[in-house]
C-alpha atoms as a PDB file:
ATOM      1  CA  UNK A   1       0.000   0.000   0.000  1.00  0.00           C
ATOM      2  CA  UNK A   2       2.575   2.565   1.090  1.00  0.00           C
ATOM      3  CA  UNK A   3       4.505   1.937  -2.513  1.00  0.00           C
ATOM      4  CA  UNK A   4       1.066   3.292  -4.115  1.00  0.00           C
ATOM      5  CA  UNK A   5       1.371   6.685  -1.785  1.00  0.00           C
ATOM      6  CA  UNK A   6       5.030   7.095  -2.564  1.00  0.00           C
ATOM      7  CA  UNK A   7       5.088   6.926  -6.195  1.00  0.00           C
ATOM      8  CA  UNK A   8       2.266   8.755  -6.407  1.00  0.00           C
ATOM      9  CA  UNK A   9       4.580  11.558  -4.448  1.00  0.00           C
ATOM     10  CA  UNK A  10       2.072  11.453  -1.170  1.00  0.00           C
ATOM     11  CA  UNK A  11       3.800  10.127   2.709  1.00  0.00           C
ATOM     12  CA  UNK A  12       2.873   6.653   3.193  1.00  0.00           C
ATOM     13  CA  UNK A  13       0.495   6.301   5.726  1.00  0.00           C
ATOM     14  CA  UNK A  14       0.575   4.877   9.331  1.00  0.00           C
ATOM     15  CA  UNK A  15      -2.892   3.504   9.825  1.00  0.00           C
ATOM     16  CA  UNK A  16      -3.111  -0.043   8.728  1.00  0.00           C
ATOM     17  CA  UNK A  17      -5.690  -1.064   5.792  1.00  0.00           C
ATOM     18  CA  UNK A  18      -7.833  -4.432   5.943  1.00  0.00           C
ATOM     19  CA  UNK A  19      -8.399  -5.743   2.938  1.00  0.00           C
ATOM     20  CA  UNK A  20     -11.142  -9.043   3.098  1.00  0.00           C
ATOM     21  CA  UNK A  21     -11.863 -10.219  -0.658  1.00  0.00           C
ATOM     22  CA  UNK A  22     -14.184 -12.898  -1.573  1.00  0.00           C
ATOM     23  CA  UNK A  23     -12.119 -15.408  -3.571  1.00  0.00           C
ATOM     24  CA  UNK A  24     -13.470 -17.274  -6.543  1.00  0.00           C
ATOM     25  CA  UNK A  25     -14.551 -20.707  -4.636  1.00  0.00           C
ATOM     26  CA  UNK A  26     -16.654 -18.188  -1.951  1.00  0.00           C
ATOM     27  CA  UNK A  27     -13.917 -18.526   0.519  1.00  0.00           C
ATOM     28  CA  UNK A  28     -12.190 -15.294   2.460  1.00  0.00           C
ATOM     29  CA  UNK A  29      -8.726 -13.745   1.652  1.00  0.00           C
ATOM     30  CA  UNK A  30      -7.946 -11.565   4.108  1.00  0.00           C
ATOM     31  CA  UNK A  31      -4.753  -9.538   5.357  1.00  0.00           C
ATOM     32  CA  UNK A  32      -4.394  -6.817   7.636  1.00  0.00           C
ATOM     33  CA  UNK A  33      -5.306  -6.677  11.474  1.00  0.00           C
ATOM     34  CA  UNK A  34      -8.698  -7.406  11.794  1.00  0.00           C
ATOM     35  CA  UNK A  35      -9.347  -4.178  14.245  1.00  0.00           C
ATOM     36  CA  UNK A  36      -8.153  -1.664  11.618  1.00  0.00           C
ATOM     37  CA  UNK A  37     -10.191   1.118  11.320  1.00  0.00           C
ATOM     38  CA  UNK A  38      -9.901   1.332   7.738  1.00  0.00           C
ATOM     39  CA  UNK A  39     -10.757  -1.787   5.100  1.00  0.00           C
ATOM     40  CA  UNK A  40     -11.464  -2.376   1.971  1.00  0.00           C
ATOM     41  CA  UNK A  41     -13.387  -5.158   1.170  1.00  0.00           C
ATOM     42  CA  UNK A  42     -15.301  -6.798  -2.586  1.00  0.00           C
ATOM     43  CA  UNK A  43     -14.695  -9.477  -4.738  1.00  0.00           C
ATOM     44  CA  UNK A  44     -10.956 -10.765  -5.111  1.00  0.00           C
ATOM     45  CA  UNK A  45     -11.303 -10.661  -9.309  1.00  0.00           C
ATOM     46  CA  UNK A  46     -12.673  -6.523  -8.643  1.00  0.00           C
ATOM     47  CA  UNK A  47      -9.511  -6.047  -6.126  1.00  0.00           C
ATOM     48  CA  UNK A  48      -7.121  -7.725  -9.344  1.00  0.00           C
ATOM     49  CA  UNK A  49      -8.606  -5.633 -11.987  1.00  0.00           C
ATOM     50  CA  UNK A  50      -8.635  -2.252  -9.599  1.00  0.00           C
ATOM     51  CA  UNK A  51      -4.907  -3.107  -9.290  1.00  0.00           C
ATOM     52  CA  UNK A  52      -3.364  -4.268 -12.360  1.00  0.00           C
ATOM     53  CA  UNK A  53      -5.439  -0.851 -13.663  1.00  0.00           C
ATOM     54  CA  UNK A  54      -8.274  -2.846 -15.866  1.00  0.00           C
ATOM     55  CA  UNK A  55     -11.317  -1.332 -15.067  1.00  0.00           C
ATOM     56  CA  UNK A  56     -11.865   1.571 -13.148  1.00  0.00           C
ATOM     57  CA  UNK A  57     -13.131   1.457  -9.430  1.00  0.00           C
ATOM     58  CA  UNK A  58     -16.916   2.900  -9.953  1.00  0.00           C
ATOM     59  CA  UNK A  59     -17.165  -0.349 -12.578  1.00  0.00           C
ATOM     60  CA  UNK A  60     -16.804  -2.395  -9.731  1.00  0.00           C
ATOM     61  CA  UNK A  61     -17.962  -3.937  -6.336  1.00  0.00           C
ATOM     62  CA  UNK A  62     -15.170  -2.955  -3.652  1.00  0.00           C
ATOM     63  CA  UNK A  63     -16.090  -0.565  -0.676  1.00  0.00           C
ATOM     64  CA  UNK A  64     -13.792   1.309   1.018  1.00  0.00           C
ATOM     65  CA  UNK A  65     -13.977   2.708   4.502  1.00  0.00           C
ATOM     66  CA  UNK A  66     -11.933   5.328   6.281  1.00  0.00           C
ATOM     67  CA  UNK A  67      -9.788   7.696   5.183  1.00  0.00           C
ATOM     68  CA  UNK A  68      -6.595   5.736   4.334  1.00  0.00           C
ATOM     69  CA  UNK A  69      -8.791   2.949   2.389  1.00  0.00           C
ATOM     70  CA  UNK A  70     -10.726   5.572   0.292  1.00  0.00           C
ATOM     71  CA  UNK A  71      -7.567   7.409  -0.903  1.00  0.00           C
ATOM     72  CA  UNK A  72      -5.570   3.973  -1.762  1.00  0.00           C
ATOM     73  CA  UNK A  73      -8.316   2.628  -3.839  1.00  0.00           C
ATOM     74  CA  UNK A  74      -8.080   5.402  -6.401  1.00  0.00           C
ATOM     75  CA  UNK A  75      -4.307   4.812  -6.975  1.00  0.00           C
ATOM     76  CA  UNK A  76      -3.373   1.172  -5.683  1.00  0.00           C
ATOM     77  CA  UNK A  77      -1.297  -0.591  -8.154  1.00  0.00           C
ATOM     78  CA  UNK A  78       0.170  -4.889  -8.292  1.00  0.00           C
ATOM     79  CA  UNK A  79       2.967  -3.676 -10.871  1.00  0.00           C
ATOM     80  CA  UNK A  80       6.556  -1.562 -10.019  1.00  0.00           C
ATOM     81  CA  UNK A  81       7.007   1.958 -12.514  1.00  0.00           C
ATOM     82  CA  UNK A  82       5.044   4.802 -12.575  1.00  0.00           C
ATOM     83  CA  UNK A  83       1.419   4.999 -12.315  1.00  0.00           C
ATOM     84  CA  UNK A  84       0.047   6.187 -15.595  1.00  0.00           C
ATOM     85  CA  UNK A  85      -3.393   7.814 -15.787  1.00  0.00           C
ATOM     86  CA  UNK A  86      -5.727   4.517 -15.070  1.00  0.00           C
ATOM     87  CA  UNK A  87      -9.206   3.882 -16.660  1.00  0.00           C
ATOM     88  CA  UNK A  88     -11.993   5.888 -17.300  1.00  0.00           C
ATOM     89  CA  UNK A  89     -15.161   4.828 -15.811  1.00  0.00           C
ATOM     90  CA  UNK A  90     -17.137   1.982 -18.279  1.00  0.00           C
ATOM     91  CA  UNK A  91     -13.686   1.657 -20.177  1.00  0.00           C
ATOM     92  CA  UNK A  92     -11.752  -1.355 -20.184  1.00  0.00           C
ATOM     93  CA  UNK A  93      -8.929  -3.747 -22.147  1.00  0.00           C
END
């Protein structure tokens, strides 16, 4: 998360993010401490395409909540360089 802040030219944050996905077989990936304030949570395939910058996040079905989660979303990224401009909403590959 904090690489997503920093090459975006923002401090990383200190508050810790929970992330809880649904995977594909309807199980539960999760990672962060489960009292964090902030979370994201949505499908795992929504989380991978958010990410890897294939759709844009109002095309899918991840919430966010608090103030760390909410600015992450907008500008996490799975892949090293620099950030590029992302998707336009309803656009994808």
């Amino acid at each position: 998360m904090g690489f997503a802040f920093t090459v975006h030219g923002r401090p990383a944050p200190r508050d810790p993010v929970r992330v809880e996905l649904t995977a594909p077989d309807g199980g539960s990936w999760t990672w962060g401490p489960a009292d964090a304030a902030d979370r994201v949570a949505g499908p795992a395939l929504d989380f991978c395409l958010l990410v890897t910058r294939r759709r844009h996040r109002d095309d899918l079905a991840l919430s966010a909540v608090g103030e760390v989660a909410t600015a992450w979303l907008p500008i996490a990224q799975a892949f090293a360089g620099p950030p590029g401009a992302g998707r336009e909403p309803g656009s994808s590959l």
